[in-house]
Protein backbone atom coordinates (compact mmCIF):
# COMPACT_ATOMS: atom_id res chain seq x y z
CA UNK A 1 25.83 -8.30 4.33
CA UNK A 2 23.81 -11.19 2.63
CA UNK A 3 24.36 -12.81 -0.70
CA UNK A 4 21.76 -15.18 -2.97
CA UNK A 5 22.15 -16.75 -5.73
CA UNK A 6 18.96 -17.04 -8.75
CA UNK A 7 19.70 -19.86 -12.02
CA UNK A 8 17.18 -16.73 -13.44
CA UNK A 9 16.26 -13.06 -12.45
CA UNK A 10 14.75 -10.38 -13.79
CA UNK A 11 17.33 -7.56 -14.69
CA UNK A 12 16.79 -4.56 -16.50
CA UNK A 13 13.74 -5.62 -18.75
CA UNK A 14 15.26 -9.14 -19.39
CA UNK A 15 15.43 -12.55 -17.57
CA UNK A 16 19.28 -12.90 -17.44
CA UNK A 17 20.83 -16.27 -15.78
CA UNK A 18 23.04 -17.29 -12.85
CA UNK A 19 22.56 -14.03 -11.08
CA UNK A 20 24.17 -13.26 -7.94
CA UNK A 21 22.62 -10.39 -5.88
CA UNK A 22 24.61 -8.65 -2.88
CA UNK A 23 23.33 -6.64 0.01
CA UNK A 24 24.48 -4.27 2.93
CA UNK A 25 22.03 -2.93 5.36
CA UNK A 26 19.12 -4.10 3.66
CA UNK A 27 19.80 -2.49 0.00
CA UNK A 28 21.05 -4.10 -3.31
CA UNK A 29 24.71 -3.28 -3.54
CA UNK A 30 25.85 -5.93 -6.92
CA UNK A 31 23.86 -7.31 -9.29
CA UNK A 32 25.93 -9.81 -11.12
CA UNK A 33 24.86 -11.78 -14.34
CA UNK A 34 26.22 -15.10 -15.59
CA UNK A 35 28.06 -15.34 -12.03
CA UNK A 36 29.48 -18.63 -10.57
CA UNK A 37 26.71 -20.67 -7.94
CA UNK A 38 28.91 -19.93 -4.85
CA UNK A 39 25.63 -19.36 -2.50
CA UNK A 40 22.40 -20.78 -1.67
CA UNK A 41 20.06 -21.30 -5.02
CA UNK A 42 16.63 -20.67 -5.13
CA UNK A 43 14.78 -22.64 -7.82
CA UNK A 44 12.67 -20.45 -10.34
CA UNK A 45 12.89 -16.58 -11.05
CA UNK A 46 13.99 -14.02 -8.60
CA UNK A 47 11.53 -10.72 -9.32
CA UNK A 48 11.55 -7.41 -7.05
CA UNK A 49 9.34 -8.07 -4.13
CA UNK A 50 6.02 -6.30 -4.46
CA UNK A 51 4.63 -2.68 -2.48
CA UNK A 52 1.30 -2.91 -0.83
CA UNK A 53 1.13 1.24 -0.58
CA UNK A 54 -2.69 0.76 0.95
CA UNK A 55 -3.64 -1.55 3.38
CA UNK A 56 -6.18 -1.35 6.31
CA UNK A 57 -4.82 -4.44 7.51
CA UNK A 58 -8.55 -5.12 9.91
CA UNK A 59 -10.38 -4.93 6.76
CA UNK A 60 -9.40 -8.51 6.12
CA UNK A 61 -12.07 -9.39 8.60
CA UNK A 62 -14.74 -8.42 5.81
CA UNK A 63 -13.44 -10.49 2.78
CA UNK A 64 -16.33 -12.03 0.99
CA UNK A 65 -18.97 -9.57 3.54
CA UNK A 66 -21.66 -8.01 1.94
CA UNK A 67 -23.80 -9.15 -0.93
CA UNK A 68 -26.07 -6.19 -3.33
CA UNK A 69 -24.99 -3.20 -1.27
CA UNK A 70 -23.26 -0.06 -1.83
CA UNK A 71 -20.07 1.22 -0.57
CA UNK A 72 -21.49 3.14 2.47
CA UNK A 73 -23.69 0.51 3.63
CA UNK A 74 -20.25 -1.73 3.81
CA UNK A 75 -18.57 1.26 5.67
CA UNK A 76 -20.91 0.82 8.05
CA UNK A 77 -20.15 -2.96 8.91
CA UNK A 78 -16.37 -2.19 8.80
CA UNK A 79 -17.11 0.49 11.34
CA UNK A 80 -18.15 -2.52 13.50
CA UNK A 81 -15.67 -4.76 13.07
CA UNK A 82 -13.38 -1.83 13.97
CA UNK A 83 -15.08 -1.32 17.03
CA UNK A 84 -14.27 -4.83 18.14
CA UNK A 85 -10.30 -4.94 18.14
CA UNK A 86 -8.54 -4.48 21.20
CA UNK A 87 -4.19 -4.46 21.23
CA UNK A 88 -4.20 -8.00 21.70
CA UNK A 89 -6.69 -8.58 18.71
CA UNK A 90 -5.31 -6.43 16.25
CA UNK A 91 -1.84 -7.63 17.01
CA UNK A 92 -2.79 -11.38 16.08
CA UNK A 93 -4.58 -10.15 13.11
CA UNK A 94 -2.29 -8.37 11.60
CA UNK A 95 0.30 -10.66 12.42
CA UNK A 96 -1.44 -13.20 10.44
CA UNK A 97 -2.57 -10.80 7.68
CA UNK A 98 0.99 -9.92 7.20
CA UNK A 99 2.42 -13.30 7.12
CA UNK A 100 0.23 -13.51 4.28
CA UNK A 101 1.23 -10.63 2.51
CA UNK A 102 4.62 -12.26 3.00
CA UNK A 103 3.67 -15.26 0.98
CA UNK A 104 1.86 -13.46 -2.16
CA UNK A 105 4.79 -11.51 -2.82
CA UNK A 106 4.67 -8.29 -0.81
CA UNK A 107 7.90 -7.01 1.05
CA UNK A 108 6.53 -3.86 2.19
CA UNK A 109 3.11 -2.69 3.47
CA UNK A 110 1.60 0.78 4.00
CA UNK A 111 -0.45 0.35 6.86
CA UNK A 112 -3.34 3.43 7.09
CA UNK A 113 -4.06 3.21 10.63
CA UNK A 114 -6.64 4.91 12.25
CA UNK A 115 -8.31 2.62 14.96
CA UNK A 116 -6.20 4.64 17.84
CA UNK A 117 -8.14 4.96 21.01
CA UNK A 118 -10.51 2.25 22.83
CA UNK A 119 -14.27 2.43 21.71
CA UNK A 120 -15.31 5.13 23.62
CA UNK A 121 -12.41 7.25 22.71
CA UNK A 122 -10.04 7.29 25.42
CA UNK A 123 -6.27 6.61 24.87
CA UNK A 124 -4.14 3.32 25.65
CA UNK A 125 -1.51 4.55 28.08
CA UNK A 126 0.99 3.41 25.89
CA UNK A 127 0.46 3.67 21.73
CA UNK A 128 -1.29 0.06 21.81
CA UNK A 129 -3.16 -0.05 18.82
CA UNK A 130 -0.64 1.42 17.02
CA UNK A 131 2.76 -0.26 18.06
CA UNK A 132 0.16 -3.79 18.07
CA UNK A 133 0.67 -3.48 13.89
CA UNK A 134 4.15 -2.50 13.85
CA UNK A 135 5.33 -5.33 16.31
CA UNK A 136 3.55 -7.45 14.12
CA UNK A 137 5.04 -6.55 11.23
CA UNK A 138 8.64 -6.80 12.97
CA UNK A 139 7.40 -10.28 13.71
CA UNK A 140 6.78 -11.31 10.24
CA UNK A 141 9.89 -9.66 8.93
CA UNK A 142 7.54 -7.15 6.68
CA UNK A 143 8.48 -3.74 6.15
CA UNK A 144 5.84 -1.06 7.37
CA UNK A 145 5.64 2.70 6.76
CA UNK A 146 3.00 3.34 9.98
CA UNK A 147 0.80 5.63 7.91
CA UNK A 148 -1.10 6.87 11.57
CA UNK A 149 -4.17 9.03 10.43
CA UNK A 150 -5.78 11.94 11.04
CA UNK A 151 -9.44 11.12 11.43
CA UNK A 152 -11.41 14.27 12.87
CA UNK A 153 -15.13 14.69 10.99
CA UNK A 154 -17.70 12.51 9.99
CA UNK A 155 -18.42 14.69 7.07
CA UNK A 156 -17.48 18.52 6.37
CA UNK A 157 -17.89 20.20 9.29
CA UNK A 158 -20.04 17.40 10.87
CA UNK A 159 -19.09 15.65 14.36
CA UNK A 160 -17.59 12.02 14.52
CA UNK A 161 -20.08 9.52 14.86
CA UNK A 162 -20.77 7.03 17.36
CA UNK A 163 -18.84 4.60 15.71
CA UNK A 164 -16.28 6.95 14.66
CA UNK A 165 -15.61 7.95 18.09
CA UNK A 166 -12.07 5.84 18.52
CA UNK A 167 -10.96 7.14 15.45
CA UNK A 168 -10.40 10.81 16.31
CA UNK A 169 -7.69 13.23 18.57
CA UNK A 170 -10.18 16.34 19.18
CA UNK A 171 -8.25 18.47 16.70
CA UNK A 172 -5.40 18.76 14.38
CA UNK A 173 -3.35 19.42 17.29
CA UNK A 174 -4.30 16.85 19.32
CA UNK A 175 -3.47 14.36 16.22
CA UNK A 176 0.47 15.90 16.11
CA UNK A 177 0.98 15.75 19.27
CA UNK A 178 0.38 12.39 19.44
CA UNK A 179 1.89 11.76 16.24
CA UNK A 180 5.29 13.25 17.32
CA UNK A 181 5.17 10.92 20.57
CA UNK A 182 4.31 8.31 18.88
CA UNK A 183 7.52 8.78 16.01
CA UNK A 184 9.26 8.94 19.51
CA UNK A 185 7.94 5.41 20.73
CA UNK A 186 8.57 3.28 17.63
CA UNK A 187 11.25 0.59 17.66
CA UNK A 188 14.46 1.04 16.42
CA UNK A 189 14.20 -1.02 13.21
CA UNK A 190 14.84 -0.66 9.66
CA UNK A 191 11.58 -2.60 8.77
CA UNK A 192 10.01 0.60 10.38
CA UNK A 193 8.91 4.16 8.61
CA UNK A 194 7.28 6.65 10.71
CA UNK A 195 4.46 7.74 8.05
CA UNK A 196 1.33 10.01 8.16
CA UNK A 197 -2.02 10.23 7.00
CA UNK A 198 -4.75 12.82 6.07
CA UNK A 199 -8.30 10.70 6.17
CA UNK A 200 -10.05 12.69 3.76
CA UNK A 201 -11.26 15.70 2.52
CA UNK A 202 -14.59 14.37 4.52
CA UNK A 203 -12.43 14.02 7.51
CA UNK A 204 -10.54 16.61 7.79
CA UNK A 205 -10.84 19.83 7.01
CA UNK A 206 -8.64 22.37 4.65
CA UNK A 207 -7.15 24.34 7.49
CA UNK A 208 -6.86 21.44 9.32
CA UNK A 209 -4.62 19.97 6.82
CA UNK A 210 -2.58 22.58 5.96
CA UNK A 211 -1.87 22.90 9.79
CA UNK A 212 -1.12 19.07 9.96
CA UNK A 213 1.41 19.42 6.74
CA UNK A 214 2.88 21.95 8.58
CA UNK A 215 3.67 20.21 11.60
CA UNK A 216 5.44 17.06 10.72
CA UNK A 217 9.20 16.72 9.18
CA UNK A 218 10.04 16.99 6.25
CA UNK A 219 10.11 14.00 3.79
CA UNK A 220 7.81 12.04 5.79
CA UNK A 221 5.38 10.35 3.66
CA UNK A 222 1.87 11.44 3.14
CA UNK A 223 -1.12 9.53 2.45
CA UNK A 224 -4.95 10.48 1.54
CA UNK A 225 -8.00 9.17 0.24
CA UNK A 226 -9.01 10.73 -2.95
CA UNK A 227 -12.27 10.55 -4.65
CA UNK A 228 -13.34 7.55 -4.63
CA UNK A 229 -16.87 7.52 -4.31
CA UNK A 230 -19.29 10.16 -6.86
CA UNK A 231 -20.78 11.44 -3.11
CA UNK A 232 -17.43 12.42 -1.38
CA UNK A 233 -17.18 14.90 -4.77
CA UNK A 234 -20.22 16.09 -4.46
CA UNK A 235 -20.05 16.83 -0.64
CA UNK A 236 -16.28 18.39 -1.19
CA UNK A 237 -18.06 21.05 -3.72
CA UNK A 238 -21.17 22.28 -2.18
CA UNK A 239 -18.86 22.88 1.54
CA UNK A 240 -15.70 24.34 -0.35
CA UNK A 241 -16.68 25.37 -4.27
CA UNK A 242 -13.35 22.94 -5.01
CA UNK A 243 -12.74 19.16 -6.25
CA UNK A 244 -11.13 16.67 -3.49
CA UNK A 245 -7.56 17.30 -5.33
CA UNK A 246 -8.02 20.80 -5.77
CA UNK A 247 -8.63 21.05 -1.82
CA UNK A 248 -5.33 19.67 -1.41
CA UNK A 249 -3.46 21.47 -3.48
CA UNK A 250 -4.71 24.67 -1.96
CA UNK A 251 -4.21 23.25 1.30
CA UNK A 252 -0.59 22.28 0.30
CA UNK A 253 -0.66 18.61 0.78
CA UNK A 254 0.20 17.38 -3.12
CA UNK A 255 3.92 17.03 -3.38
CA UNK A 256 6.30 14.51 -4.42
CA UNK A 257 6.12 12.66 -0.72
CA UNK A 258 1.86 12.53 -1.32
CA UNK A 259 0.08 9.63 -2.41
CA UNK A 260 -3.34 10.04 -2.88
CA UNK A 261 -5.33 6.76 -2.34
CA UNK A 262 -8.02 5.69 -5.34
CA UNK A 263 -8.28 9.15 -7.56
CA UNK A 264 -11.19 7.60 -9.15
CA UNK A 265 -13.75 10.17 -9.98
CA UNK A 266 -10.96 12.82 -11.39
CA UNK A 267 -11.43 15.46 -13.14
CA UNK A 268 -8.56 16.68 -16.00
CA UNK A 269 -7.84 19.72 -13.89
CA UNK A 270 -7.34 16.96 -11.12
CA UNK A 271 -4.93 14.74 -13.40
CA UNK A 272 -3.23 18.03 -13.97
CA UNK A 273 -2.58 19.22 -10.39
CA UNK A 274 -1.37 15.98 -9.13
CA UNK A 275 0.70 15.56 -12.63
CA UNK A 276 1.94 19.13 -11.85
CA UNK A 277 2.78 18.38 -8.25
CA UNK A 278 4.14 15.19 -8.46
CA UNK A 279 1.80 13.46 -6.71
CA UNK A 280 2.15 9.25 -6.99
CA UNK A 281 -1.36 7.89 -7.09
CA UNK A 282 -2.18 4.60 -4.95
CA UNK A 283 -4.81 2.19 -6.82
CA UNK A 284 -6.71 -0.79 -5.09
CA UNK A 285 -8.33 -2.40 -8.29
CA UNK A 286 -9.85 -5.17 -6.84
CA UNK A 287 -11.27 -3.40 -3.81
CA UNK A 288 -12.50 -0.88 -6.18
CA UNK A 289 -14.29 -3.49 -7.73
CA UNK A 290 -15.64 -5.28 -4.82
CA UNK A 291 -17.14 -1.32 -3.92
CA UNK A 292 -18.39 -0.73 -6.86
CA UNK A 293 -16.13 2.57 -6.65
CA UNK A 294 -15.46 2.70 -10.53
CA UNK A 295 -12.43 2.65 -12.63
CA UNK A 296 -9.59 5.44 -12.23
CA UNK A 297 -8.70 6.99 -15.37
CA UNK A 298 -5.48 4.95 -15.81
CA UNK A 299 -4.42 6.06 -19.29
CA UNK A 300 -5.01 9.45 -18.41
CA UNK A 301 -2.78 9.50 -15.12
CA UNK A 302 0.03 7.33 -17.45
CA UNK A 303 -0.39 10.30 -20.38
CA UNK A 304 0.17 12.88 -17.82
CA UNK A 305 3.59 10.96 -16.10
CA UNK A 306 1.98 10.64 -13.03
CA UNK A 307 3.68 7.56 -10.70
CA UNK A 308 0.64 4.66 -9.61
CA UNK A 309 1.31 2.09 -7.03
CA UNK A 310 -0.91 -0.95 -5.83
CA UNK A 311 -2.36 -1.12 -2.59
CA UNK A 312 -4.58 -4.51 -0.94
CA UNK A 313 -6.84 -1.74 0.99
CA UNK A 314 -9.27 -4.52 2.14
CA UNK A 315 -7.84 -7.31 1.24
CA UNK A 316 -10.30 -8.73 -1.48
CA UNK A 317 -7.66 -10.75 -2.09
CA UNK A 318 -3.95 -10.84 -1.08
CA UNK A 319 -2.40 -10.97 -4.51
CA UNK A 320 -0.20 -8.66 -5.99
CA UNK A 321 -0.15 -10.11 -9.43
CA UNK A 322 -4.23 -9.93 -8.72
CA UNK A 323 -3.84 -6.07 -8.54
CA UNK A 324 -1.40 -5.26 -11.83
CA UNK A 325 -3.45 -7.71 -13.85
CA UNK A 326 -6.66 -6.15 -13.24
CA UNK A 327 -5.73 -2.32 -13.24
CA UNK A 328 -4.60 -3.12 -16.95
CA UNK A 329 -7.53 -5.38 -17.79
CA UNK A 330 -10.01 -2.40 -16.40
CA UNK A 331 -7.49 0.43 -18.49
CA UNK A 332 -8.67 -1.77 -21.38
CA UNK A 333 -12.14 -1.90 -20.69
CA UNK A 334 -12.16 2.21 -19.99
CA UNK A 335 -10.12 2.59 -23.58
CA UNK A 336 -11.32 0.01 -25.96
CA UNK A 337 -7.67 -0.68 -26.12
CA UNK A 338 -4.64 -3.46 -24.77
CA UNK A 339 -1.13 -2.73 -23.29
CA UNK A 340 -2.25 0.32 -21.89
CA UNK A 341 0.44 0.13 -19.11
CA UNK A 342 2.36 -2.56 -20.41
CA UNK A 343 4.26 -5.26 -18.44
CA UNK A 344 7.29 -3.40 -18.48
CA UNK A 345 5.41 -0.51 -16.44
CA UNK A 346 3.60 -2.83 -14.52
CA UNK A 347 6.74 -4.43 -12.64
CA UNK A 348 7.58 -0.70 -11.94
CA UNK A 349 3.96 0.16 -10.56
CA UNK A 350 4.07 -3.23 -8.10
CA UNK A 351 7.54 -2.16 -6.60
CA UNK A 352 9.53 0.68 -7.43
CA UNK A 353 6.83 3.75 -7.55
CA UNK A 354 5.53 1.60 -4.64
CA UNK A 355 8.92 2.19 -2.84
CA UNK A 356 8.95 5.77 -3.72
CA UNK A 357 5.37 6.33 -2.44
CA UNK A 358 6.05 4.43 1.20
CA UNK A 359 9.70 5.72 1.88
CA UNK A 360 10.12 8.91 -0.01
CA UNK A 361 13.67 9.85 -1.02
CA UNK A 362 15.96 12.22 1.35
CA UNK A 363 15.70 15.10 -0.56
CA UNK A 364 12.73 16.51 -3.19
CA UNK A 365 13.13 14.21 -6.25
CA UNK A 366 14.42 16.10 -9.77
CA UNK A 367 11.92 18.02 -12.18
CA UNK A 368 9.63 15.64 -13.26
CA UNK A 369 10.76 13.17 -16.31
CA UNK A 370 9.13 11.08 -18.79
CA UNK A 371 8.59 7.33 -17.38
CA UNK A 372 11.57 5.36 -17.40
CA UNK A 373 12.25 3.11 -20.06
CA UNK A 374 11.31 -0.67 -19.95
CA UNK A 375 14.96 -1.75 -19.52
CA UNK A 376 14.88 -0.65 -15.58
CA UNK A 377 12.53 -2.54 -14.73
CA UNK A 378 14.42 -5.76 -12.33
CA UNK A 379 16.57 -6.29 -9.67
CA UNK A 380 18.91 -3.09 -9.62
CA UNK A 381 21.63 -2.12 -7.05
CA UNK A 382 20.70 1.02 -5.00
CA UNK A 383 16.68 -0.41 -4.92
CA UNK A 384 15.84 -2.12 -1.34
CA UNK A 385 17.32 -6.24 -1.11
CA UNK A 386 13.31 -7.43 -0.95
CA UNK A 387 13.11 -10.14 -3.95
CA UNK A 388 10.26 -12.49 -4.73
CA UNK A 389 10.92 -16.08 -6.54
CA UNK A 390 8.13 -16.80 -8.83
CA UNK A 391 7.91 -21.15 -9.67
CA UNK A 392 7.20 -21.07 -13.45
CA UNK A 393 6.17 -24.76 -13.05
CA UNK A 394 2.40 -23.80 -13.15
CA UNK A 395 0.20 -24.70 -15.97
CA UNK A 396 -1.11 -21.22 -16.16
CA UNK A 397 2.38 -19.92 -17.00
CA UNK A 398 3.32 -22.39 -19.34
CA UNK A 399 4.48 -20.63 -22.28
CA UNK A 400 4.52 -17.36 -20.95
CA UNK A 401 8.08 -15.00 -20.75
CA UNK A 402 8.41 -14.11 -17.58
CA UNK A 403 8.77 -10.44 -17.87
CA UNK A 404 4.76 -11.06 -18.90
CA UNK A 405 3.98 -12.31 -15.84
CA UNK A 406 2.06 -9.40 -14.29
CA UNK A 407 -0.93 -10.69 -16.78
CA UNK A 408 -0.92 -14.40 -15.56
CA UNK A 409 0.67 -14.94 -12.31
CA UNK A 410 -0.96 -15.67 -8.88
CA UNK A 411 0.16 -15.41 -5.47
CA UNK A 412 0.36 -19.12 -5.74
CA UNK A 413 3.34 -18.97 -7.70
CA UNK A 414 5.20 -17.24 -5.22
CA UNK A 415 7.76 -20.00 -3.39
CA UNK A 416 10.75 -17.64 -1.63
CA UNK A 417 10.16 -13.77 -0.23
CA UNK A 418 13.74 -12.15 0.71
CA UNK A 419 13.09 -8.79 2.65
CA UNK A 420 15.95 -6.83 3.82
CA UNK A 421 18.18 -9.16 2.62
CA UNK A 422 16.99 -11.83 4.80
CA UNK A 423 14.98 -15.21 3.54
CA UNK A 424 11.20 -14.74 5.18
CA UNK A 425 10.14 -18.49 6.03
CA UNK A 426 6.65 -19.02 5.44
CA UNK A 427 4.68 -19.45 8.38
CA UNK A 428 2.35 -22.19 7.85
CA UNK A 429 -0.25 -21.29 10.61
CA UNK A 430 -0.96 -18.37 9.33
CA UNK A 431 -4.10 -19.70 7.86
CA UNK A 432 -5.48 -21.19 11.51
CA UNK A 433 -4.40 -17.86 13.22
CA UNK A 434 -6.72 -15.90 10.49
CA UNK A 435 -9.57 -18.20 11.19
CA UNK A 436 -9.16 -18.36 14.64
CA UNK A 437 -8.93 -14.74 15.32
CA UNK A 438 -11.85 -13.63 12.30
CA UNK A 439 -13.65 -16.05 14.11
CA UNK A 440 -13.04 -14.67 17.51
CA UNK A 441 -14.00 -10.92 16.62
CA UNK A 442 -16.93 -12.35 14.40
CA UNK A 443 -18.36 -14.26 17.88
CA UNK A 444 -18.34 -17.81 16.43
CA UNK A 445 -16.39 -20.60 17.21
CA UNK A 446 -13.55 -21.73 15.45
């Protein structure tokens, strides 16, 4: 059991004083406002901590890369880099990738992993790649739902390619067997969730899907890239006369554990089916702007109750507040008009959908309801003890109330991350590990 003590917190929609927050096993148990200081104080205000619901945590490797090019010409040179980690690589990288997470703000990460097998595609004896990230996350004290991917076709019904090749199992069954044994070989630790993901609609194909829904438990989350690029519609209707979405749903994969990853070229029968379904939508706004990928159709998803999440996917930056400001700013630019989410919704979209989407509840949620009001949005007993303390010190948030502060904060702001009710001290090498690793895998010296 852990208690901390905040002079100021955000509680149900409102920054309410001298709040004293208790936890058991990792989850909020008392939230106590206008409380005696009887514990350790943080200075500044005590916010949720933040859910990263899409990371490929190797992609950091790439920020700034790649200069009047399109996204599949930069798939090409991740491809590359991906081809270069080995266990004791990838360990180090995320380790430090993490640790910066951490530090912006984020308390939980949902890794998409799909770099499994050496280069050539033979297996580690042991889970390498894979239990590499999630020992490195146990290092850092983040929480990670492992979301290990099935990665089988370079295209519909095309072969992986060359530098594909370590991504892939053979066939759907190949990919749950491993998967279960896998599940089997995690550590015992409650930063850990044993997590699954579907590539794509390019990757894998609808049987394949429906077979790999069908073989894991139930509740486990689900994640899946979604339409992201004009081309991967295109390709998804000439080989199956069907959107992206409307390939999952037929293949049964929407459902209230699914996130689907980008959803930016929808269509309204799209909206509909994941509305209708449940689905929470993961958005990446400033990768999708470093790709040139477009702008989802925010309002739309919001008008239709759907749940959206943030994600880093490759790290353009590592900035949570980066994220919510900018998937409002581009909802504005799409509509003409502002407050299109609304800070209110915004805290909810950068933790607890974020929660939902990386460790779905025990049991199918209720019938779908209206968004909850603005006055849940805080620190609330039953939600996971991973709290952020924001410094309002800054010029840039001079003058602005704090519940506003998905529209002007930075990472920078950040000063204290609390996951799992413990205090996460900032590492300060984790800059010279980046560098030295990046620099490593890039073939240049330090």
């Amino acid at each position: 059991m852990s208690e901390w003590f905040f002079p100021k917190a955000l509680v149900e929609g409102r920054v309410a004083h001298n709040v004293r927050v208790s936890s058991d096993a990792g989850v909020i148990t008392e939230v106590t406002v206008d409380a005696q200081q009887d514990r350790h104080s943080f200075s500044g205000v005590a916010v949720p901590g933040f859910a990263n619901t899409h990371s490929h945590v190797f992609h950091r490797g790439l920020r700034g890369a790649g200069e009047g090019e399109d996204f599949w010409s930069w798939r090409t040179e991740m491809y590359r880099l991906a081809n270069r980690l080995d266990p004791d690589s990838y360990h180090r990288l995320a380790r430090a990738a993490f640790a910066e997470m951490v530090a912006a703000g984020y308390t939980s990460v949902g890794e998409f992993h799909y770099v499994h097998h050496r280069p050539d595609g033979t297996p580690y004896p042991h889970h390498d790649m894979e239990l590499a990230l999630v020992n490195a996350a146990i290092d850092v004290g983040i929480r990670i739902t492992l979301l290990d991917t099935c990665y089988l076709h370079a295209g519909p019904g095309a072969p992986l390619g060359e530098d594909q090749t370590r991504f892939g199992d053979g066939s759907v069954k190949g990919w749950l067997e491993r998967w279960h044994a896998l599940t089997d070989a995690l550590p015992d630790s409650p930063l850990v969730t044993p997590g699954a993901a579907l590539h794509s609609v390019r990757a894998v194909s609808p049987d394949e899907m429906a077979t790999a829904v069908s073989g894991l438990p139930d509740r486990t989350p689900i994640h899946v890239h979604v339409s992201e690029q004009p081309r991967e519609n295109e390709e998804c209707l000439a080989a199956h006369g069907l959107t992206p979405t409307a390939v999952l749903e037929r293949a049964g994969v929407l459902s209230d554990r699914t996130t689907v990853v980008h959803a930016t070229h929808l269509s309204d029968d799209d909206i509909a089916m994941i509305a209708r379904t449940d689905t929470i939508v993961s958005l990446c706004p400033t990768t999708e702007a470093d790709l040139g990928d477009g702008i989802a159709p925010v309002k739309d998803l919001l008008d239709a109750e759907v749940r959206l999440t943030i994600g880093t996917d490759e790290d353009v930056v590592t900035d949570p507040f980066a994220e919510l400001r900018l998937l409002e700013s581009t909802a504005r630019l799409a509509t003409g008009t502002r407050g299109v989410v609304g800070c209110d919704s915004l805290w909810k979209v950068g933790f607890r959908y974020g929660v939902e989407s990386l460790r779905p509840t025990a049991g199918p949620r209720p019938h779908r309801v209206s968004t909850p009001a603005p006055d849940l949005a805080g620190l609330s007993v039953g939600d996971p003890a991973d709290v952020v303390v924001v410094d309002p010190s800054s010029a840039r948030l001079a003058g602005v109330d704090p519940t506003r502060w998905p529209l002007a904060a930075t990472a920078e702001d950040v000063t204290a991350t609390i996951i799992a009710g413990e205090w996460i001290r900032r590492d300060d090498a984790t800059a010279e590990d980046l560098r030295h690793v990046l620099d490593e895998l890039r073939g240049r010296d330090s």
